[in-house]
PDB file of N, CA and C in Angstrom:
ATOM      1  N   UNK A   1      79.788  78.285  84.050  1.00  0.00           N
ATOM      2  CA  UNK A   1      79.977  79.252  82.968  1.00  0.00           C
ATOM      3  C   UNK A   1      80.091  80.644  83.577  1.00  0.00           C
ATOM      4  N   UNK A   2      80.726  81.438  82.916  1.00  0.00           N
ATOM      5  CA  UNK A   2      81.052  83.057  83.306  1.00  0.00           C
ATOM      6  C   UNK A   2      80.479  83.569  82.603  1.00  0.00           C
ATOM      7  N   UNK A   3      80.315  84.913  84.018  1.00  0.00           N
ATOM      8  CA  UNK A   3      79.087  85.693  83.273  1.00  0.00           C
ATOM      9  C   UNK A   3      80.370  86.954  82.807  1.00  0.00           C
ATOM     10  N   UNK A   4      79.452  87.621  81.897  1.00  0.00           N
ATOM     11  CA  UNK A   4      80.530  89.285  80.791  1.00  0.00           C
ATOM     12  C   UNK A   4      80.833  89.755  82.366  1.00  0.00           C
ATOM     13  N   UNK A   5      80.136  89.882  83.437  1.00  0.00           N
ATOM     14  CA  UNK A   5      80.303  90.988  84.402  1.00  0.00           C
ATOM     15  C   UNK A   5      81.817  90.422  84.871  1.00  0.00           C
ATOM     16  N   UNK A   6      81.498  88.886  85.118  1.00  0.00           N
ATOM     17  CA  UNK A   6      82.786  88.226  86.176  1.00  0.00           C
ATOM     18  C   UNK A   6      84.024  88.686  85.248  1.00  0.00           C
ATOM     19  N   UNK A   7      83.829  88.110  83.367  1.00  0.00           N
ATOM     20  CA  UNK A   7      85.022  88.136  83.083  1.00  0.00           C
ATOM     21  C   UNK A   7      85.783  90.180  82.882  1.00  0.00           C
ATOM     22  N   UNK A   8      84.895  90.609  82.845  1.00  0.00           N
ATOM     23  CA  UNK A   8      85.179  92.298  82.889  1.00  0.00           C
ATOM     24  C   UNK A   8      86.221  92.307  84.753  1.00  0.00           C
ATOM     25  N   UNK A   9      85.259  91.799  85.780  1.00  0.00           N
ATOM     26  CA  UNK A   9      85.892  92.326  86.632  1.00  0.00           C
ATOM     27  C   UNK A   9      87.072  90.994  86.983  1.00  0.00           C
ATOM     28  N   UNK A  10      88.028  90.313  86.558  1.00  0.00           N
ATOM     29  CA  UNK A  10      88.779  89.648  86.513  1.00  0.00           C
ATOM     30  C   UNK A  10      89.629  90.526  85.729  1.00  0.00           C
ATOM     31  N   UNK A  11      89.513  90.563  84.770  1.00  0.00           N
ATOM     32  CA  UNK A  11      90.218  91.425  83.729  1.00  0.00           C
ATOM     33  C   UNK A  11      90.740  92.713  83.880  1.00  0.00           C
ATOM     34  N   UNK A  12      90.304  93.109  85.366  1.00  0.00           N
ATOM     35  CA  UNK A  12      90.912  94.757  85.372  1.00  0.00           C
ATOM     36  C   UNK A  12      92.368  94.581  86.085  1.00  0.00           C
ATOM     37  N   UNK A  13      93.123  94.987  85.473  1.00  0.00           N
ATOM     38  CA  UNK A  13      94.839  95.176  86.077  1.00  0.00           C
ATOM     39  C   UNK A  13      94.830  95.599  87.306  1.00  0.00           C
ATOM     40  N   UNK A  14      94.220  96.417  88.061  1.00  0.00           N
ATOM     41  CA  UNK A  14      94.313  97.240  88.973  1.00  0.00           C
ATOM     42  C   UNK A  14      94.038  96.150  90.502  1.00  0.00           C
ATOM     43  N   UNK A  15      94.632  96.436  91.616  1.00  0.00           N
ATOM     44  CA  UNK A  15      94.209  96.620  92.821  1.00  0.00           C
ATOM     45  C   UNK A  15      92.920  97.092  92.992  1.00  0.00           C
ATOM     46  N   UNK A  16      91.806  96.530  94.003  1.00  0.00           N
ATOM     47  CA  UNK A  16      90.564  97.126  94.792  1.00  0.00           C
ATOM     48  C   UNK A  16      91.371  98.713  94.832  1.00  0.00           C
ATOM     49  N   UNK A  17      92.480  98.967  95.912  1.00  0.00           N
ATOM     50  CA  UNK A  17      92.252 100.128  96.043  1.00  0.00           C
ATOM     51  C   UNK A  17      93.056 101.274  94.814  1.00  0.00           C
ATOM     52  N   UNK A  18      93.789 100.380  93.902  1.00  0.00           N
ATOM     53  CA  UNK A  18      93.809 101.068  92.980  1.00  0.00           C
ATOM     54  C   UNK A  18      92.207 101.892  92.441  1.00  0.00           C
ATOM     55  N   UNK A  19      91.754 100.646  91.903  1.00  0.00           N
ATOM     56  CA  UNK A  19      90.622 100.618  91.464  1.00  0.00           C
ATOM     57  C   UNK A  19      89.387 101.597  92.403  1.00  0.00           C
ATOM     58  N   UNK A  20      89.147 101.464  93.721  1.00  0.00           N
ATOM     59  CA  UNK A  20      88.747 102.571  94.537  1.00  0.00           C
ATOM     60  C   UNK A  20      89.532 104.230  94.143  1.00  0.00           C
ATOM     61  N   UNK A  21      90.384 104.211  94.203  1.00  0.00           N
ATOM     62  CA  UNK A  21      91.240 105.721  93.651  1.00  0.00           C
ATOM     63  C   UNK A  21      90.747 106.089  92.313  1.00  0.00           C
ATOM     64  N   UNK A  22      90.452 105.356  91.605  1.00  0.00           N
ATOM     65  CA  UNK A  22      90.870 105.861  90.035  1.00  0.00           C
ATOM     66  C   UNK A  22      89.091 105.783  90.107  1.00  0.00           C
ATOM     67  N   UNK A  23      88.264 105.721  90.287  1.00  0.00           N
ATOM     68  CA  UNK A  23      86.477 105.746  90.804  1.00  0.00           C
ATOM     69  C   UNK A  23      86.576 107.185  91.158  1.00  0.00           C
ATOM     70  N   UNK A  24      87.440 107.882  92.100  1.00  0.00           N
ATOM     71  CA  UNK A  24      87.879 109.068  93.108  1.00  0.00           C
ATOM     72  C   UNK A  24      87.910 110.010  91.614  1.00  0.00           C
ATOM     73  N   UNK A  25      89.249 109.624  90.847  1.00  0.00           N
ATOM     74  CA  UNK A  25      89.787 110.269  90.063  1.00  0.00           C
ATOM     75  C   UNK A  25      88.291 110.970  89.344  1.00  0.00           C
ATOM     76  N   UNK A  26      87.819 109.966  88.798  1.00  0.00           N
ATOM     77  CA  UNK A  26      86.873 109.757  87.955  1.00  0.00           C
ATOM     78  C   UNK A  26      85.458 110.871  88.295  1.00  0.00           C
ATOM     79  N   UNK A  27      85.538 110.944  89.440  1.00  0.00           N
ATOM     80  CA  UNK A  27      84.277 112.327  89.851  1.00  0.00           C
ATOM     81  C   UNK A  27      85.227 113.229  89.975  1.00  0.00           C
ATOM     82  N   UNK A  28      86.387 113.031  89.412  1.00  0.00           N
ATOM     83  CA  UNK A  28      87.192 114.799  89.711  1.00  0.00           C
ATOM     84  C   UNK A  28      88.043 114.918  91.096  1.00  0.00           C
ATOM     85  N   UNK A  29      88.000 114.138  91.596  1.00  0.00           N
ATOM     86  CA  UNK A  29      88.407 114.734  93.329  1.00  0.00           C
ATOM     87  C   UNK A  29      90.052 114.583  92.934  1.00  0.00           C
ATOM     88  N   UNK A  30      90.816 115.579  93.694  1.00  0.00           N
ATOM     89  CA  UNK A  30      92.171 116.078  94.037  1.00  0.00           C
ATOM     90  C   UNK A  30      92.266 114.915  94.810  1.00  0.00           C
ATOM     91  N   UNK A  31      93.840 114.651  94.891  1.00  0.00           N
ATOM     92  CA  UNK A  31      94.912 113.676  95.148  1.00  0.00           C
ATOM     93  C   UNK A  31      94.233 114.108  97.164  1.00  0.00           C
ATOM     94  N   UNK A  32      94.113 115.311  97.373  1.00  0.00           N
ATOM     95  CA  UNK A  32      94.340 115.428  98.513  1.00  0.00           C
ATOM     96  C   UNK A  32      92.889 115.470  98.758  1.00  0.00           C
ATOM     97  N   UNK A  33      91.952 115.622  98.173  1.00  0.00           N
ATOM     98  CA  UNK A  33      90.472 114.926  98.307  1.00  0.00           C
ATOM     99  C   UNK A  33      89.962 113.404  97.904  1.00  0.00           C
ATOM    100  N   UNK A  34      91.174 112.879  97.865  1.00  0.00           N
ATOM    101  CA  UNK A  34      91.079 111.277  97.669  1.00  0.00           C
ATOM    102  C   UNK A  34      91.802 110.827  99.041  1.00  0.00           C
ATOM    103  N   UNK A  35      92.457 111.682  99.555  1.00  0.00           N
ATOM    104  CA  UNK A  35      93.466 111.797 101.233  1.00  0.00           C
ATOM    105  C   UNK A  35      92.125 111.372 102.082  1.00  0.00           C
ATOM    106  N   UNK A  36      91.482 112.455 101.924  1.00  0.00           N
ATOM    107  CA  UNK A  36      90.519 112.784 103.030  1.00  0.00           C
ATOM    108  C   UNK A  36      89.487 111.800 103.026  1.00  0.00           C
ATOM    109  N   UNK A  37      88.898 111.456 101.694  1.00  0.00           N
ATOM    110  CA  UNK A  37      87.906 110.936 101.718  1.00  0.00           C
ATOM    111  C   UNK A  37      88.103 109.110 101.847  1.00  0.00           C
ATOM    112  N   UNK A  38      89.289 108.528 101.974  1.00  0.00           N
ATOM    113  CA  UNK A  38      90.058 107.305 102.197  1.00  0.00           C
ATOM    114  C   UNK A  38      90.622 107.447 103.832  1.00  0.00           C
ATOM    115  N   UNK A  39      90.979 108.376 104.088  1.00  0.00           N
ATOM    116  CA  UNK A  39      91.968 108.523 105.556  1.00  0.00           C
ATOM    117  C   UNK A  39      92.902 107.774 105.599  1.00  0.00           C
ATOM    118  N   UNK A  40      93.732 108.347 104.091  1.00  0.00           N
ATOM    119  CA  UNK A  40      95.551 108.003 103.931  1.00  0.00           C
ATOM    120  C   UNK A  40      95.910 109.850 103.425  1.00  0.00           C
ATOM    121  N   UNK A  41      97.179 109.026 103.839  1.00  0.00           N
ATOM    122  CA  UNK A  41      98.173 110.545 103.262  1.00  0.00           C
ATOM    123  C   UNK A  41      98.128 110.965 101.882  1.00  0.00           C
ATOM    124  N   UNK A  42      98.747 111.624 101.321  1.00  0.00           N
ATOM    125  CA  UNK A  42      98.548 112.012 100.228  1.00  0.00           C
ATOM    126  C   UNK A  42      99.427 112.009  99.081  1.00  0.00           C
ATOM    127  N   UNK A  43     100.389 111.484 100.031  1.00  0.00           N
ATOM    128  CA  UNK A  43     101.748 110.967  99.112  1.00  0.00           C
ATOM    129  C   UNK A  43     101.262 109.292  99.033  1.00  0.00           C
ATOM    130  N   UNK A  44     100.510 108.783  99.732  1.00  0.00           N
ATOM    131  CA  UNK A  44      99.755 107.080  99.347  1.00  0.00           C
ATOM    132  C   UNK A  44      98.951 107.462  98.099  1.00  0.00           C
ATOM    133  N   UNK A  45      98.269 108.518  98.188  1.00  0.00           N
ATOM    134  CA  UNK A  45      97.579 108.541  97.250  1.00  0.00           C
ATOM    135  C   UNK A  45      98.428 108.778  95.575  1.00  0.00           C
ATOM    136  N   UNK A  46      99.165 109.476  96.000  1.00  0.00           N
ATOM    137  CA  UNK A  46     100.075 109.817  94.311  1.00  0.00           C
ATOM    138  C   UNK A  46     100.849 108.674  94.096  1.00  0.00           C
ATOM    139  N   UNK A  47     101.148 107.299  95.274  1.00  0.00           N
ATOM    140  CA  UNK A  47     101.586 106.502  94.907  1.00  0.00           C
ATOM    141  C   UNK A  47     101.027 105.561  93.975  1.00  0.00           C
ATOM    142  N   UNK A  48      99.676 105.346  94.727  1.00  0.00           N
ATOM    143  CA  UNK A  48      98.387 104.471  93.807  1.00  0.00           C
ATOM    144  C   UNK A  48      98.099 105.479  92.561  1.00  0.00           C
ATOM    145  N   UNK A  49      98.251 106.657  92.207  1.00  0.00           N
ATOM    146  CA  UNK A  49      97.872 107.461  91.075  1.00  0.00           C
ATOM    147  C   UNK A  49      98.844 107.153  90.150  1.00  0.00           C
ATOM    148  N   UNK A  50      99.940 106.734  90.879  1.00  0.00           N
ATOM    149  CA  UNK A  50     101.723 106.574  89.275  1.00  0.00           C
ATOM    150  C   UNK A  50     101.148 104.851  89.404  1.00  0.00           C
ATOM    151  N   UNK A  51     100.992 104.288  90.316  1.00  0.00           N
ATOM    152  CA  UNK A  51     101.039 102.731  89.414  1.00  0.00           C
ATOM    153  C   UNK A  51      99.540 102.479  88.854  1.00  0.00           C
ATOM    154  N   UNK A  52      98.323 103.770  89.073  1.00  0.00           N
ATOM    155  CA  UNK A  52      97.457 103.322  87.816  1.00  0.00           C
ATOM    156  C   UNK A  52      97.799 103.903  87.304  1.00  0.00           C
ATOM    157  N   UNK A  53      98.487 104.733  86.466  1.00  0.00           N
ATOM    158  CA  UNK A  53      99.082 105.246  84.771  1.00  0.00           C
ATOM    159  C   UNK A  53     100.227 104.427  84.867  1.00  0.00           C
ATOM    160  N   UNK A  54     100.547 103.547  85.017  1.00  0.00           N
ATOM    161  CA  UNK A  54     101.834 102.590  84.593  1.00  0.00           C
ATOM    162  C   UNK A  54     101.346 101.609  84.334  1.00  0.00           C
ATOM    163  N   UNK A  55     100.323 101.595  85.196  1.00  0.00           N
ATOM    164  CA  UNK A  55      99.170  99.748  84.887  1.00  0.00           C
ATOM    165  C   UNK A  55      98.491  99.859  83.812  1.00  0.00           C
ATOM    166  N   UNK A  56      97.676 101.107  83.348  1.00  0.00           N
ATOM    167  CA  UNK A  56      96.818 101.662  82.434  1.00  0.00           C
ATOM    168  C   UNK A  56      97.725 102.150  81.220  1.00  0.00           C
ATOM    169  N   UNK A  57      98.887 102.543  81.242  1.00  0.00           N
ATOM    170  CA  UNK A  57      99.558 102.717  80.377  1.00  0.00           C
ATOM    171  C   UNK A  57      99.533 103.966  79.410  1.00  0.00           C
ATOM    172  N   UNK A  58      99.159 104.786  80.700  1.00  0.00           N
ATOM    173  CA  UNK A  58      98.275 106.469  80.286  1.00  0.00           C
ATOM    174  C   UNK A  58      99.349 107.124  80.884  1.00  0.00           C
ATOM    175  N   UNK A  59      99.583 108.526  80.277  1.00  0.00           N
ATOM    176  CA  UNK A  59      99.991 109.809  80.849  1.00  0.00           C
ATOM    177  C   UNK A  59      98.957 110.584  81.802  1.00  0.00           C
ATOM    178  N   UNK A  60      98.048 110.994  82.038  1.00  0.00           N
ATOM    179  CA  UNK A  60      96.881 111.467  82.649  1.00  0.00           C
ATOM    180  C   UNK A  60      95.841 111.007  83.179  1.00  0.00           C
ATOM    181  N   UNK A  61      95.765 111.534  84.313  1.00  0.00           N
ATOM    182  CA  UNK A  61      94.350 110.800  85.456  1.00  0.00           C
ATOM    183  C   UNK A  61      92.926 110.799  84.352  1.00  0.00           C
ATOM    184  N   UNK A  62      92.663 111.936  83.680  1.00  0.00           N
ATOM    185  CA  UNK A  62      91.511 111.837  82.957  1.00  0.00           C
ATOM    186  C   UNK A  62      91.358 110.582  81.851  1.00  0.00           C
ATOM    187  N   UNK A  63      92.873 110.037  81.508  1.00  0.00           N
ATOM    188  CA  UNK A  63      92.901 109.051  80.184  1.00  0.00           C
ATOM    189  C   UNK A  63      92.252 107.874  81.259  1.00  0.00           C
ATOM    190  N   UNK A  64      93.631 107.790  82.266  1.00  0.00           N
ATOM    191  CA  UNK A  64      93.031 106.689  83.195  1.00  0.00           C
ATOM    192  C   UNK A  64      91.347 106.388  83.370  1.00  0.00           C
ATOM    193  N   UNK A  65      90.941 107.085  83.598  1.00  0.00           N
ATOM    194  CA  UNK A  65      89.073 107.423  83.899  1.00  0.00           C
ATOM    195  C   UNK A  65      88.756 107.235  82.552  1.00  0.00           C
ATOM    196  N   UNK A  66      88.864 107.568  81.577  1.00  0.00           N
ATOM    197  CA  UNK A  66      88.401 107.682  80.641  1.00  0.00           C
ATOM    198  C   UNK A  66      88.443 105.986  79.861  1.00  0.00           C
ATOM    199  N   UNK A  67      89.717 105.407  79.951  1.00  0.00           N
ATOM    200  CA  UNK A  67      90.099 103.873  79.677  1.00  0.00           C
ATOM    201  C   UNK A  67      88.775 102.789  80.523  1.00  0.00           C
ATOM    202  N   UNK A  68      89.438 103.690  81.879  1.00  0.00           N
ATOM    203  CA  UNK A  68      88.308 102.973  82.840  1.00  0.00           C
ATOM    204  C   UNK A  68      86.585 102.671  82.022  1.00  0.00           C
ATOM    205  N   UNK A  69      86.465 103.687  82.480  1.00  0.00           N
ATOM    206  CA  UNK A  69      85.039 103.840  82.131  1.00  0.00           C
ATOM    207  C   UNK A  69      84.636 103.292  80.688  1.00  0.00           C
ATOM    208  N   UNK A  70      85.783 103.093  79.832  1.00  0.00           N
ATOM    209  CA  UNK A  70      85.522 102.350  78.084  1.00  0.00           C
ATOM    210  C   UNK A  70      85.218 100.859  78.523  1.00  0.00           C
ATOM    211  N   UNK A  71      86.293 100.117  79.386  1.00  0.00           N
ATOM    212  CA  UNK A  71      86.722  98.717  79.673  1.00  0.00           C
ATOM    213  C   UNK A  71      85.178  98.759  80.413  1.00  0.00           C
ATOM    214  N   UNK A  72      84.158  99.392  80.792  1.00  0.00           N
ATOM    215  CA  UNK A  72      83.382  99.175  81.900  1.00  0.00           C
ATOM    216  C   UNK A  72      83.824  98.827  83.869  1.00  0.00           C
ATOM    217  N   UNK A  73      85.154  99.572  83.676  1.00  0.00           N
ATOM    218  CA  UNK A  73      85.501  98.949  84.817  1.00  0.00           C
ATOM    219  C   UNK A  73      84.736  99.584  85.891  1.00  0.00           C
ATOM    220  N   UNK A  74      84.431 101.410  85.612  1.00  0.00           N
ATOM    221  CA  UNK A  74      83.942 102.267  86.744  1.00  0.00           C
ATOM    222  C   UNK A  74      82.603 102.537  86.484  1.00  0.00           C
TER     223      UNK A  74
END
């Protein structure tokens, strides 16, 4: 039998490192303070930032976080 936690974290659309980024988003940190604090570029990072608002189906990093954090994902 499955537990609420398993079927919540099955259920999230996202990539780990989507899902790591949009955690980033979520305390506020800049595209280029998600660079630093990962040790990728920063154009990786705006890449993973457009396919979570395409996955999430949001205009804005804050909706993203904000969805997040409803679903219990962050």
């Amino acid at each position: 039998q499955l537990s609420a936690a398993h079927t919540l974290i099955t259920d999230i659309p996202l990539t780990p490192r989507e899902l790591e980024i949009l955690r980033l988003i979520a305390k506020g940190y800049s595209n280029k303070a998600i660079a630093q604090e990962l040790f990728i570029e920063v154009r990786t990072v705006k890449h993973h930032v457009h396919n979570v608002l395409n996955k999430l189906k949001v205009e804005h990093r804050w909706d993203a976080a904000r969805l997040a954090t409803k679903h219990g994902w962050l």
